[in-house]
PDB file of N, CA and C in Angstrom:
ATOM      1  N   UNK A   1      46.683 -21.746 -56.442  1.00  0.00           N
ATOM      2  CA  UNK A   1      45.479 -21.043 -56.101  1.00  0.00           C
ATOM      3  C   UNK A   1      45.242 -19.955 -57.118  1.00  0.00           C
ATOM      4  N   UNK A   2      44.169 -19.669 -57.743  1.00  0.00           N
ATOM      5  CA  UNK A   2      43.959 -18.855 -58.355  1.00  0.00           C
ATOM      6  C   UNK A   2      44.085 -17.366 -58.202  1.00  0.00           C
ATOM      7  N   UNK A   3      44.754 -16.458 -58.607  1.00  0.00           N
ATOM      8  CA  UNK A   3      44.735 -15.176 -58.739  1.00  0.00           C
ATOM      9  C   UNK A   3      46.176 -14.529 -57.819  1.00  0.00           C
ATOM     10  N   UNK A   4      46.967 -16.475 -57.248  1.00  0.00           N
ATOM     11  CA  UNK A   4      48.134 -16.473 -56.400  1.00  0.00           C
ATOM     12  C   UNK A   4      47.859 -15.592 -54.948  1.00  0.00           C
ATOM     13  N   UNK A   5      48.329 -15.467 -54.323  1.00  0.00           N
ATOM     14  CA  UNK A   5      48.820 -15.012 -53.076  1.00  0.00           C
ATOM     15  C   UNK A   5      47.914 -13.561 -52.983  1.00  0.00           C
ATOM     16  N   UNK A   6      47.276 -13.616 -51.778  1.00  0.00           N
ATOM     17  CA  UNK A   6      46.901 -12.416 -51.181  1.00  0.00           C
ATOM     18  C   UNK A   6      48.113 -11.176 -51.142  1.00  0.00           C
ATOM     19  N   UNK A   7      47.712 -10.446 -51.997  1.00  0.00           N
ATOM     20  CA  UNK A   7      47.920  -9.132 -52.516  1.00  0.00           C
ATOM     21  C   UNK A   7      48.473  -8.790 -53.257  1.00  0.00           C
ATOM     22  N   UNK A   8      48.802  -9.985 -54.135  1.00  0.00           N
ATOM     23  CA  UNK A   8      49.188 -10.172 -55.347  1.00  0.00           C
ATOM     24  C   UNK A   8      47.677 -10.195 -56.195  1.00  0.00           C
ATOM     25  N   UNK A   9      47.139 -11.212 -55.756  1.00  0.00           N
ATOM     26  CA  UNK A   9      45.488 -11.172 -56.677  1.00  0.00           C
ATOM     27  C   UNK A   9      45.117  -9.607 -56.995  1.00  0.00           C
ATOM     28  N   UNK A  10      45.082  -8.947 -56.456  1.00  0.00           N
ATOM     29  CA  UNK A  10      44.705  -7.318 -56.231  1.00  0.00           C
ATOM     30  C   UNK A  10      45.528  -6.387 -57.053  1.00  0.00           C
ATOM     31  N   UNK A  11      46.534  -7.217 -57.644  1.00  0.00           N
ATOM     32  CA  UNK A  11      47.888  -6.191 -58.427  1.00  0.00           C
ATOM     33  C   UNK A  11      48.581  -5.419 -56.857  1.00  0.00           C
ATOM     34  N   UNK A  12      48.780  -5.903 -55.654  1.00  0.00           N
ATOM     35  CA  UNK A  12      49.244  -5.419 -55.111  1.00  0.00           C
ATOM     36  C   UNK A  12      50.284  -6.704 -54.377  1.00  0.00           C
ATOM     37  N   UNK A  13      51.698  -6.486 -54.631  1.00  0.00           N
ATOM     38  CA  UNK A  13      52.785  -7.073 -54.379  1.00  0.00           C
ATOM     39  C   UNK A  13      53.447  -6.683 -53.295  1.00  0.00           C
ATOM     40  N   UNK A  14      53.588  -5.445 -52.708  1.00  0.00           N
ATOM     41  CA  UNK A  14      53.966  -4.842 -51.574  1.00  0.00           C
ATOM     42  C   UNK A  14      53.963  -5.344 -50.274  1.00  0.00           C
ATOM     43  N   UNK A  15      54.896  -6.113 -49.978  1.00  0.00           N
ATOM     44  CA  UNK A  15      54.696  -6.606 -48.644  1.00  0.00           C
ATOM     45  C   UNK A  15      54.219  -5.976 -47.203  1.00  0.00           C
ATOM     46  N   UNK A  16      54.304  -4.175 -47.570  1.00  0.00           N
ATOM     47  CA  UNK A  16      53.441  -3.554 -46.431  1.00  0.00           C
ATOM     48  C   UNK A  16      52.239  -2.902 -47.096  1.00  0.00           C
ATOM     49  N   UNK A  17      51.950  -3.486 -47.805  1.00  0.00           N
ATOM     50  CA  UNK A  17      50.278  -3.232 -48.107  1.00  0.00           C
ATOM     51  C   UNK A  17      49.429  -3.535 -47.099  1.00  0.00           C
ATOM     52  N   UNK A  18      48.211  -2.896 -46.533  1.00  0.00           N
ATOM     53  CA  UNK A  18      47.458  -3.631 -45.524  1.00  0.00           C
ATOM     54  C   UNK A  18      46.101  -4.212 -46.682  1.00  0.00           C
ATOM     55  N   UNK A  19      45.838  -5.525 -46.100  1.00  0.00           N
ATOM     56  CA  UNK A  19      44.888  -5.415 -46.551  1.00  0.00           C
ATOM     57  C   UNK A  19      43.253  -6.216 -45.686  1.00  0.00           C
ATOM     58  N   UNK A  20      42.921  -6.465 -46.098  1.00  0.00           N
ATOM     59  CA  UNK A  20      41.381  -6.206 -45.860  1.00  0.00           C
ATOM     60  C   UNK A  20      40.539  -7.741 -45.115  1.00  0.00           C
ATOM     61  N   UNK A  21      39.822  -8.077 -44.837  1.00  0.00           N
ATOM     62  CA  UNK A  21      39.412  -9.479 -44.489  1.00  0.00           C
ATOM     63  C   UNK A  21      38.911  -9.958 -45.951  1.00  0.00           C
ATOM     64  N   UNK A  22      38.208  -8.812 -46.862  1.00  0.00           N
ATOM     65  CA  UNK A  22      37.547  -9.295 -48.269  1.00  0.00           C
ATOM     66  C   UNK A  22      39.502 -10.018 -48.842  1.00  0.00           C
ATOM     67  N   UNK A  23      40.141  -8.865 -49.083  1.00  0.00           N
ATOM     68  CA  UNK A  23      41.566  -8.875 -49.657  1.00  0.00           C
ATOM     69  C   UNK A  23      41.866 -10.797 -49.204  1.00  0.00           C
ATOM     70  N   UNK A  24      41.618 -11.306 -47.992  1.00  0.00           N
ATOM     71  CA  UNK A  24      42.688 -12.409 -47.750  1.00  0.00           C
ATOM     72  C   UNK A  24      41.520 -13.845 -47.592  1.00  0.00           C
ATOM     73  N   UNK A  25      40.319 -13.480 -47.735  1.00  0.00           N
ATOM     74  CA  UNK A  25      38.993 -14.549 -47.461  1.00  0.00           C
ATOM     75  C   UNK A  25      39.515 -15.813 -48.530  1.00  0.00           C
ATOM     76  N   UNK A  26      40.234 -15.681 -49.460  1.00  0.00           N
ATOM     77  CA  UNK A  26      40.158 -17.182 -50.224  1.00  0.00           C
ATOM     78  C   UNK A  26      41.143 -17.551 -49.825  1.00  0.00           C
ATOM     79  N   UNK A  27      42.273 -16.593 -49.667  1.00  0.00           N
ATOM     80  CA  UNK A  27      43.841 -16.964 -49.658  1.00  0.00           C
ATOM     81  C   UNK A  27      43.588 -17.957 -48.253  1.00  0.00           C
ATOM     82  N   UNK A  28      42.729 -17.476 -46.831  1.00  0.00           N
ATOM     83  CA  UNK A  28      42.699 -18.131 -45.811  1.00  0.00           C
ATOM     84  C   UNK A  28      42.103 -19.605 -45.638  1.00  0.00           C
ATOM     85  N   UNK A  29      41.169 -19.520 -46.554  1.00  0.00           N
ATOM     86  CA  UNK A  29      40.504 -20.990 -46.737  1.00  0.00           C
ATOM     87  C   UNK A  29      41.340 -22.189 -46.081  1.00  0.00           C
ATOM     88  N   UNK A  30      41.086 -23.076 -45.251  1.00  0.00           N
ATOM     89  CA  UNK A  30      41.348 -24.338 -44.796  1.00  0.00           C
ATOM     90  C   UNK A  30      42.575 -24.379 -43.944  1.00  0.00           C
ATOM     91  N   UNK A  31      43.239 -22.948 -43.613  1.00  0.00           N
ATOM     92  CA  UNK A  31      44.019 -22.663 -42.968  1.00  0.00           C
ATOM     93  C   UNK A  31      43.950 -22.064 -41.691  1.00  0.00           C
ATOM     94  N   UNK A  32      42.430 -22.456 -40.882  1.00  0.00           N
ATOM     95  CA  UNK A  32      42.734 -22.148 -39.514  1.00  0.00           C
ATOM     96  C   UNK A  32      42.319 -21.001 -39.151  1.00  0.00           C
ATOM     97  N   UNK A  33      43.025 -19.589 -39.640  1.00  0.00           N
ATOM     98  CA  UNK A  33      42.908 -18.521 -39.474  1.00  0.00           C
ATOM     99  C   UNK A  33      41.810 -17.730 -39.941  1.00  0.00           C
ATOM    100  N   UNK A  34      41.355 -16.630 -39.445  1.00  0.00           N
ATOM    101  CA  UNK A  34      40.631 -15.679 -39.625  1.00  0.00           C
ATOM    102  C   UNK A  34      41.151 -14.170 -39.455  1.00  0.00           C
ATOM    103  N   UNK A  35      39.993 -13.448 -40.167  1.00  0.00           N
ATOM    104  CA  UNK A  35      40.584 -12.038 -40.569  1.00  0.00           C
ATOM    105  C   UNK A  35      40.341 -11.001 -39.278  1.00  0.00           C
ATOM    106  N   UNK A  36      40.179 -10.760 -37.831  1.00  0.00           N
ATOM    107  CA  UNK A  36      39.586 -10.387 -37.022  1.00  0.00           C
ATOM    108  C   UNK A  36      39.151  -8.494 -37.019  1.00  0.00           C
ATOM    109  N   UNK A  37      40.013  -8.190 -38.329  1.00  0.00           N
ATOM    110  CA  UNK A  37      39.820  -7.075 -38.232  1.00  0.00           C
ATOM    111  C   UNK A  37      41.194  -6.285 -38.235  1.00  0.00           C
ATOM    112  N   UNK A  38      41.401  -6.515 -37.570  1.00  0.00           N
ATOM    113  CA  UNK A  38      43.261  -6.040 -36.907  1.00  0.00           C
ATOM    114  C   UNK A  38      44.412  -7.189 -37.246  1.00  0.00           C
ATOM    115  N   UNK A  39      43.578  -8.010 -37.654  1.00  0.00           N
ATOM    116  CA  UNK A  39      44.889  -9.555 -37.204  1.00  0.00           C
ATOM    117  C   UNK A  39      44.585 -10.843 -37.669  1.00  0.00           C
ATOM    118  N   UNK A  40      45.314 -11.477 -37.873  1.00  0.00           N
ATOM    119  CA  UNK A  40      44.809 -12.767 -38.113  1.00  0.00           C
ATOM    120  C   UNK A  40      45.256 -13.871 -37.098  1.00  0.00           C
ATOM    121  N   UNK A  41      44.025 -14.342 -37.084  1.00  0.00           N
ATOM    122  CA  UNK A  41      43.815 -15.288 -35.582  1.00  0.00           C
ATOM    123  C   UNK A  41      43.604 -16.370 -36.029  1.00  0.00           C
ATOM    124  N   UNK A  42      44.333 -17.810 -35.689  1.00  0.00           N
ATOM    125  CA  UNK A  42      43.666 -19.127 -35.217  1.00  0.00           C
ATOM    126  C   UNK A  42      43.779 -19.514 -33.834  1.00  0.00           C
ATOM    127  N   UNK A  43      43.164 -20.658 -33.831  1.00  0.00           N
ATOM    128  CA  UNK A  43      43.630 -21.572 -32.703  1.00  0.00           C
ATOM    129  C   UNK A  43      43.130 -23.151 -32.674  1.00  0.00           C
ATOM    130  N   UNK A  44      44.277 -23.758 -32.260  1.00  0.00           N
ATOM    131  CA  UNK A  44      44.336 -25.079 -32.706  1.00  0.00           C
ATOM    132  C   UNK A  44      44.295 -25.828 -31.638  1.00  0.00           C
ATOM    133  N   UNK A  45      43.878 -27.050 -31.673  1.00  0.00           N
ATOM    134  CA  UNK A  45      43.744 -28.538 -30.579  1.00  0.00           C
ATOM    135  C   UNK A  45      44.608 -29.134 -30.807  1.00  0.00           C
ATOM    136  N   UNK A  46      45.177 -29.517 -29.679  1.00  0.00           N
ATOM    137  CA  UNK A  46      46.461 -30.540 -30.198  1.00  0.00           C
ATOM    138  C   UNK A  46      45.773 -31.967 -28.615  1.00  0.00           C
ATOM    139  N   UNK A  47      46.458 -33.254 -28.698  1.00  0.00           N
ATOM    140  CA  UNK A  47      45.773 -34.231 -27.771  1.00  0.00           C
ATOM    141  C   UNK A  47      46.236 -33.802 -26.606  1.00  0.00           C
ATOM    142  N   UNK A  48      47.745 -33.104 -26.254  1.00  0.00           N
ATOM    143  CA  UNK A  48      47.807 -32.735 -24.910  1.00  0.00           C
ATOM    144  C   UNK A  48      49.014 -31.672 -24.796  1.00  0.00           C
ATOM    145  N   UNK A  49      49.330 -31.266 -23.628  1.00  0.00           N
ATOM    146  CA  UNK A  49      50.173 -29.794 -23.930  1.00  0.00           C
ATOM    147  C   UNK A  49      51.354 -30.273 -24.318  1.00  0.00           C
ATOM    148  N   UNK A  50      52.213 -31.562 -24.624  1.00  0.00           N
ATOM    149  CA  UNK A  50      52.946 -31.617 -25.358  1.00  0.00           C
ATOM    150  C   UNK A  50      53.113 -31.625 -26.946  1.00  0.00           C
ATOM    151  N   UNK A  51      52.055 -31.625 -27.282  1.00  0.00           N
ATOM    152  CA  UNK A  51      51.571 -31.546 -28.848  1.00  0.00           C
ATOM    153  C   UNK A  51      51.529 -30.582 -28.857  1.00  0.00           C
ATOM    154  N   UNK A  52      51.224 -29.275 -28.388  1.00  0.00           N
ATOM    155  CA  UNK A  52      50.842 -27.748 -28.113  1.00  0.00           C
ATOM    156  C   UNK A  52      52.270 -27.055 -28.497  1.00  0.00           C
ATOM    157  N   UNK A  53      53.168 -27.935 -27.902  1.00  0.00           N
ATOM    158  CA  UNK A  53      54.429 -27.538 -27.915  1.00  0.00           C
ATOM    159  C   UNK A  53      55.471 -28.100 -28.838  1.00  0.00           C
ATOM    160  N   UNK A  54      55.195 -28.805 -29.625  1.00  0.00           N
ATOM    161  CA  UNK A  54      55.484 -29.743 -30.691  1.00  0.00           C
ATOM    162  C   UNK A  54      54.795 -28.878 -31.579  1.00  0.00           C
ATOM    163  N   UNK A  55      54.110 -27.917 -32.068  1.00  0.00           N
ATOM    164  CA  UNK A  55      53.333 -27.382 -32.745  1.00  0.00           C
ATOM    165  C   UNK A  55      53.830 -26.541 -33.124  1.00  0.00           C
ATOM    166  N   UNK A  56      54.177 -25.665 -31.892  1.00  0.00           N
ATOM    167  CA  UNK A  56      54.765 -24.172 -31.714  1.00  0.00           C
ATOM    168  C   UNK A  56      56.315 -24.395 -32.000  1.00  0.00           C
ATOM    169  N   UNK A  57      57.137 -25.143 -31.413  1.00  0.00           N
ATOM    170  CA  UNK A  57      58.761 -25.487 -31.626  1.00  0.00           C
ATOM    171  C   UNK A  57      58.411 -25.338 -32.802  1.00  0.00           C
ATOM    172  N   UNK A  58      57.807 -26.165 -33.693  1.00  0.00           N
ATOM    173  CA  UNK A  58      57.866 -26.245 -35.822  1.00  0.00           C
ATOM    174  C   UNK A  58      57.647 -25.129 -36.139  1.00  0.00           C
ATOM    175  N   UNK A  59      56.366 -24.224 -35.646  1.00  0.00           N
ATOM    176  CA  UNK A  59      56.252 -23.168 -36.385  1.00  0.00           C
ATOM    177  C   UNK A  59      57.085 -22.098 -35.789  1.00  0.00           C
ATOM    178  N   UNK A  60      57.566 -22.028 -34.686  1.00  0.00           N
ATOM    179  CA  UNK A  60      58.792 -21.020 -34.606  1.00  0.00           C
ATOM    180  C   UNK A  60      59.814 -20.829 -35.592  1.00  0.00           C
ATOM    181  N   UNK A  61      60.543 -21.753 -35.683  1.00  0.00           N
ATOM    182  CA  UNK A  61      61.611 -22.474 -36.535  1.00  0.00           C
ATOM    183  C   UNK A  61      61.056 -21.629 -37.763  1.00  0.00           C
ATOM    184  N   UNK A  62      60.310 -22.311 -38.483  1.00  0.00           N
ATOM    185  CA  UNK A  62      59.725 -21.586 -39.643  1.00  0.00           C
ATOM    186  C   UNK A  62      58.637 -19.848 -40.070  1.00  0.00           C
ATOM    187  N   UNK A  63      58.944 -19.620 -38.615  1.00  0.00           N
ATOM    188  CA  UNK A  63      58.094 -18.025 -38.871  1.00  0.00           C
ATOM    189  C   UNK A  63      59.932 -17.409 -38.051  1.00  0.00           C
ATOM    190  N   UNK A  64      60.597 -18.390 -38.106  1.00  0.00           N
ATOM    191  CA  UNK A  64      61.832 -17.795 -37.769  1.00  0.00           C
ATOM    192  C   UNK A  64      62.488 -17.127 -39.021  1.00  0.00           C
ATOM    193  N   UNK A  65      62.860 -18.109 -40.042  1.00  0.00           N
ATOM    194  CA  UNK A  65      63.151 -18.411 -41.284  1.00  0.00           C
ATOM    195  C   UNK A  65      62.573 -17.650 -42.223  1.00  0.00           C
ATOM    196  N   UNK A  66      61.295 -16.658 -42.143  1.00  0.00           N
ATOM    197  CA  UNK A  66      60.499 -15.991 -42.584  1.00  0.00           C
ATOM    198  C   UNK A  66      60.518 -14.261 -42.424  1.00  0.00           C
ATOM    199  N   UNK A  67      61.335 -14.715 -41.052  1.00  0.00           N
ATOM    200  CA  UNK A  67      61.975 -13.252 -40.099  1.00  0.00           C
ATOM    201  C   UNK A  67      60.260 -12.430 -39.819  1.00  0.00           C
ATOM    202  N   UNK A  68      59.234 -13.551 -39.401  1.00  0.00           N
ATOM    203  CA  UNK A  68      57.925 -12.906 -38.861  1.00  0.00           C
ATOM    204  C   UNK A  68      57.551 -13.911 -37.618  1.00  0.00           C
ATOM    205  N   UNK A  69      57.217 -13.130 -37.005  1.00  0.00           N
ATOM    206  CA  UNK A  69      57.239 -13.778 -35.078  1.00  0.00           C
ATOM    207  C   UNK A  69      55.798 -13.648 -34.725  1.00  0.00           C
ATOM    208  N   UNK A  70      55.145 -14.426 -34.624  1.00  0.00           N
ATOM    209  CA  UNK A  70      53.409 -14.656 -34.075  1.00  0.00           C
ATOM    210  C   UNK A  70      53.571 -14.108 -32.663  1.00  0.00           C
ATOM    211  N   UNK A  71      52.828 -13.650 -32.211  1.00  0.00           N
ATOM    212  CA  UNK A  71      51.739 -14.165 -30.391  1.00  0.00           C
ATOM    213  C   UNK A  71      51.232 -15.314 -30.463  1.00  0.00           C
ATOM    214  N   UNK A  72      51.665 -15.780 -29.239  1.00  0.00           N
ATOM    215  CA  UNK A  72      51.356 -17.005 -29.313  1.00  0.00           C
ATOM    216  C   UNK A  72      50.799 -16.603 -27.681  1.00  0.00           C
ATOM    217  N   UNK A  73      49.440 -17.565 -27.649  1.00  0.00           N
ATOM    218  CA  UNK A  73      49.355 -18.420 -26.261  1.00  0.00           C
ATOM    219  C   UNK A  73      49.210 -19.920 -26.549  1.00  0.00           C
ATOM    220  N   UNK A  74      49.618 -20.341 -25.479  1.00  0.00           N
ATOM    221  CA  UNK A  74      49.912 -21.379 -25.210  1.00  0.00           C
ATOM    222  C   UNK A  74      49.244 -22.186 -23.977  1.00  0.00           C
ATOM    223  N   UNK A  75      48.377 -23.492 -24.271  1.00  0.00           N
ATOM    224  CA  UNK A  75      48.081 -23.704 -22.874  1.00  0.00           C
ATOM    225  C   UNK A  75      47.683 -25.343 -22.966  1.00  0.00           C
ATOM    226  N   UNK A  76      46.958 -25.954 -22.078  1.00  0.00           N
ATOM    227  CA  UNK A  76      46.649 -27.663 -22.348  1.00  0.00           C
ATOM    228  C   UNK A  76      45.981 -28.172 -23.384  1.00  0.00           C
ATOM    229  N   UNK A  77      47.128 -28.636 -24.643  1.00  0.00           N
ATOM    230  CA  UNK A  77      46.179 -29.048 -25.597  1.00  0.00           C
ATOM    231  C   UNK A  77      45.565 -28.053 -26.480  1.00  0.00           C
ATOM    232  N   UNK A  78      45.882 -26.890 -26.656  1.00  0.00           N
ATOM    233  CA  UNK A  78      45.768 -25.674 -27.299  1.00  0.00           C
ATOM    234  C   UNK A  78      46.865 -24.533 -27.806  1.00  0.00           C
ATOM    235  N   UNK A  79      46.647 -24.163 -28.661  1.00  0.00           N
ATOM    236  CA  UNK A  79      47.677 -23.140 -29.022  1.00  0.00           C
ATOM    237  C   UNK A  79      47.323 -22.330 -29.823  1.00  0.00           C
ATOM    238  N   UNK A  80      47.320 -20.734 -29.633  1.00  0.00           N
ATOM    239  CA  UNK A  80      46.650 -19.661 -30.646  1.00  0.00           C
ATOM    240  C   UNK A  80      47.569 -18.963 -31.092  1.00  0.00           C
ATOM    241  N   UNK A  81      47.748 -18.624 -32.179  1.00  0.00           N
ATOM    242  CA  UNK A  81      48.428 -17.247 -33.324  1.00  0.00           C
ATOM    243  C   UNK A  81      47.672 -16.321 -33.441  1.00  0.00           C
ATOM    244  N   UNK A  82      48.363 -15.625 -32.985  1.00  0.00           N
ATOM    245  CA  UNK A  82      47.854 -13.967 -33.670  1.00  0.00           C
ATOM    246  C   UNK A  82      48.867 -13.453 -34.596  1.00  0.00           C
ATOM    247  N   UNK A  83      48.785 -12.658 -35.930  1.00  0.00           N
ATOM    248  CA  UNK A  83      49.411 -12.833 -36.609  1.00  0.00           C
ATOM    249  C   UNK A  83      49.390 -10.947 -37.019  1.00  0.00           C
ATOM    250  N   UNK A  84      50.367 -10.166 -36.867  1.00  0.00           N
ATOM    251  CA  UNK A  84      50.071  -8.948 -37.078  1.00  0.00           C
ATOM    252  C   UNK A  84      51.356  -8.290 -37.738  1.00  0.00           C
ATOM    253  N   UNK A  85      51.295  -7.712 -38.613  1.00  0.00           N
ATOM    254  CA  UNK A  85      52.504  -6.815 -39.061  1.00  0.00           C
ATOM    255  C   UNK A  85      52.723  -5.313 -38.027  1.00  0.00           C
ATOM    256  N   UNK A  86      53.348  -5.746 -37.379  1.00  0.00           N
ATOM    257  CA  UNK A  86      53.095  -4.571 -36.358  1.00  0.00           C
ATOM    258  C   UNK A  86      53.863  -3.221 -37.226  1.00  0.00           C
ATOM    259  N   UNK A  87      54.878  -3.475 -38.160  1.00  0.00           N
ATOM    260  CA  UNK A  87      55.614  -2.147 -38.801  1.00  0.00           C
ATOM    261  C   UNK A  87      54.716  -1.533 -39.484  1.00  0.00           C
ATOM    262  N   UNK A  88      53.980  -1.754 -39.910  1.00  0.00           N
ATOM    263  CA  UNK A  88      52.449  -1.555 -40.692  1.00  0.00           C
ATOM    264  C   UNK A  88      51.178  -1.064 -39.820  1.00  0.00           C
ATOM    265  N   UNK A  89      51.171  -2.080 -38.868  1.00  0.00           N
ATOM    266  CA  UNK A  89      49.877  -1.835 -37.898  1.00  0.00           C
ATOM    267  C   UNK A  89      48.788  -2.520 -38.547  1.00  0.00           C
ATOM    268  N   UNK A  90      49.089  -3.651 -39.354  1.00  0.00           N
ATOM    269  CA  UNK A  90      47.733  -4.431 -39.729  1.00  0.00           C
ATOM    270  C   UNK A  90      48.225  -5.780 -40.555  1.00  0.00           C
ATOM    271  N   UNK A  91      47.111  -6.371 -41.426  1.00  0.00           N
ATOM    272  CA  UNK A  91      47.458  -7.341 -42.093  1.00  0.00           C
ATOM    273  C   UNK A  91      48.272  -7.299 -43.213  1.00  0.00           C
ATOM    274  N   UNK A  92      48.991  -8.269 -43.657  1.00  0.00           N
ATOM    275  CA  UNK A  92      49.914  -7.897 -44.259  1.00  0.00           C
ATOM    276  C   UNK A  92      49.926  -9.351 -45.661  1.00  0.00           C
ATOM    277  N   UNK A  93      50.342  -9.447 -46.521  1.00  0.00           N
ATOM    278  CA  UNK A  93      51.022 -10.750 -47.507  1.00  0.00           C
ATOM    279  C   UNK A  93      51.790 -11.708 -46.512  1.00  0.00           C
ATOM    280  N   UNK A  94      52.529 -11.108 -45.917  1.00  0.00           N
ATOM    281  CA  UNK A  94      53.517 -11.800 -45.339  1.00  0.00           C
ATOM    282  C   UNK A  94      52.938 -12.413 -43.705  1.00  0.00           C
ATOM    283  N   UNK A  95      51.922 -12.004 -43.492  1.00  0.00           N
ATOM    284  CA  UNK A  95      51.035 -12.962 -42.370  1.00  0.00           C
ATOM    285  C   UNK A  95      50.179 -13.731 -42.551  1.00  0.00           C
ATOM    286  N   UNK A  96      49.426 -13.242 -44.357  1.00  0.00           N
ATOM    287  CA  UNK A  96      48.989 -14.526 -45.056  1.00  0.00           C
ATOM    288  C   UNK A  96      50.186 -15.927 -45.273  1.00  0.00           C
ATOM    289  N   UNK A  97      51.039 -15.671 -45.999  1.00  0.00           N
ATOM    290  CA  UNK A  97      51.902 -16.601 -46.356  1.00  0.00           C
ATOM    291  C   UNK A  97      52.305 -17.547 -44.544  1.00  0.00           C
ATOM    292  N   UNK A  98      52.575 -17.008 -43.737  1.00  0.00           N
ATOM    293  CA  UNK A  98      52.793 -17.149 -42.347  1.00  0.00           C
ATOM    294  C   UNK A  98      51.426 -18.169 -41.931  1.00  0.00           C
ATOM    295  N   UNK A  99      50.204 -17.665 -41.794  1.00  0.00           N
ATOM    296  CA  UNK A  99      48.981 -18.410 -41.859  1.00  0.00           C
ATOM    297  C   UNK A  99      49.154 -19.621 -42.851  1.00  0.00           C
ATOM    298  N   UNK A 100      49.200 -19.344 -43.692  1.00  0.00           N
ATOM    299  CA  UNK A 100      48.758 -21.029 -44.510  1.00  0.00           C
ATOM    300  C   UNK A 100      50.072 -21.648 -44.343  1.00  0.00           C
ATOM    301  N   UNK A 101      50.851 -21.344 -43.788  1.00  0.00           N
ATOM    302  CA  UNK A 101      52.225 -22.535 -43.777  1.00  0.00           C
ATOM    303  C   UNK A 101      52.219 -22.823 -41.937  1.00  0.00           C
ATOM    304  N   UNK A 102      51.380 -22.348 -41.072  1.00  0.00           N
ATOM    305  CA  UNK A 102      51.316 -22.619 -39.871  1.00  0.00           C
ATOM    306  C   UNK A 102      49.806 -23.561 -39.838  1.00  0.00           C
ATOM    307  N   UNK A 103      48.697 -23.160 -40.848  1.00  0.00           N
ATOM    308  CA  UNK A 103      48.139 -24.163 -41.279  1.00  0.00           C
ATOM    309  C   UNK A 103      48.384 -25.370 -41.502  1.00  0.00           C
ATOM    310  N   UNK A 104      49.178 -25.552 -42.270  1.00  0.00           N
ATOM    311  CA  UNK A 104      49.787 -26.943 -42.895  1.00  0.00           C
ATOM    312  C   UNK A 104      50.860 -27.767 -42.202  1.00  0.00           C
ATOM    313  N   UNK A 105      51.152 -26.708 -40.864  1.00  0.00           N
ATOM    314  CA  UNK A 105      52.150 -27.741 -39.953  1.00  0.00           C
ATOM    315  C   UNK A 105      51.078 -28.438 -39.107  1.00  0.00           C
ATOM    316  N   UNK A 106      50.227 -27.340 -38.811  1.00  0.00           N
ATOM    317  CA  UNK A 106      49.121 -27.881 -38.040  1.00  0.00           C
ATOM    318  C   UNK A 106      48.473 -29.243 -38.164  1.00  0.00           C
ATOM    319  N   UNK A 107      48.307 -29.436 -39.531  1.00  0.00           N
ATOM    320  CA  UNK A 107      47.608 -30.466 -40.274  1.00  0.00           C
ATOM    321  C   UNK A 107      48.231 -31.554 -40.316  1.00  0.00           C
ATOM    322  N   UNK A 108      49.656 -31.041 -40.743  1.00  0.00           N
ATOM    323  CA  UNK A 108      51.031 -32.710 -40.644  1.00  0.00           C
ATOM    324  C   UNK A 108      51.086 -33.274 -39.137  1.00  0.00           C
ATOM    325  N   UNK A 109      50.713 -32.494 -38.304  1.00  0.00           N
ATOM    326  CA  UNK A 109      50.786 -32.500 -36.682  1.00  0.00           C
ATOM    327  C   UNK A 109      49.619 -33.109 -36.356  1.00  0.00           C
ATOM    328  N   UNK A 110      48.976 -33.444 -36.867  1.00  0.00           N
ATOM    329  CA  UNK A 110      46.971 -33.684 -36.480  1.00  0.00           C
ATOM    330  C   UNK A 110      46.733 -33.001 -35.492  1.00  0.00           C
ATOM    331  N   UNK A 111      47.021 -31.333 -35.350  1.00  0.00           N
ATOM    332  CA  UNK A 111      46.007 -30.461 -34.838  1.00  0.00           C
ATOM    333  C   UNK A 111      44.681 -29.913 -35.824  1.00  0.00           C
ATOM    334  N   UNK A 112      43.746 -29.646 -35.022  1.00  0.00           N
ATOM    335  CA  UNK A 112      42.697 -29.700 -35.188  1.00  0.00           C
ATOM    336  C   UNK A 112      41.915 -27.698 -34.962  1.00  0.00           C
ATOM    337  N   UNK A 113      41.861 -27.122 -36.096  1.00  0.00           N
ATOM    338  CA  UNK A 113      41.457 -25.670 -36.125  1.00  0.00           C
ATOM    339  C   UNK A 113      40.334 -25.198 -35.215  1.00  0.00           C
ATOM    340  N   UNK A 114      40.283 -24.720 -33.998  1.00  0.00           N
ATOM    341  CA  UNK A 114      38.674 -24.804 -33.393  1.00  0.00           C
ATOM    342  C   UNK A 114      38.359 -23.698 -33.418  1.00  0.00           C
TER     343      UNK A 114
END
């Protein structure tokens, strides 16, 4: 991706940098999520609440591995991330990177971004 990783593009590398909805708008592209202001939010379709949960088991595992932990709800055939650097109190690099790799499980999973 061009200009690499949200907050790196910016000359800013700092993993508690906050930054901005402008700061993360390309980095988010095709990944589900949005900038809400405070947080970054998706939420995904899966065919039924066992896919929901097949979704969430993968991306635990891997926002485990990352040592960054979503909100999650959880419910039939649905599943939402909220994605917040709470040591910070906002968005962060490291909830971008978190977003596009919970994106892309999503996608290997055929959930569906609504």
């Amino acid at each position: 991706m061009a200009g690499g990783p949200a907050g790196e593009q910016h000359g800013r590398m700092d993993r508690h940098t906050l930054l901005s909805r402008e700061d993360v708008a390309t980095d988010l592209e095709g990944s589900g999520f949005r900038h809400d202001g405070e947080r970054l939010t998706a939420e995904f379709r899966t065919a039924d609440f066992a896919g929901a949960v097949r979704l969430l088991d993968t991306v635990a595992v891997q926002a485990d591995s990352m040592n960054h932990h979503p909100d999650v709800h959880l419910g039939w055939g649905r599943i939402e991330f909220d994605l917040l650097s709470h040591d910070v109190g906002g968005v962060t690099a490291r909830d971008v990177a978190l977003a596009r790799r919970i994106g892309e499980i999503a996608a290997e999973q055929g959930a569906v971004a609504s």
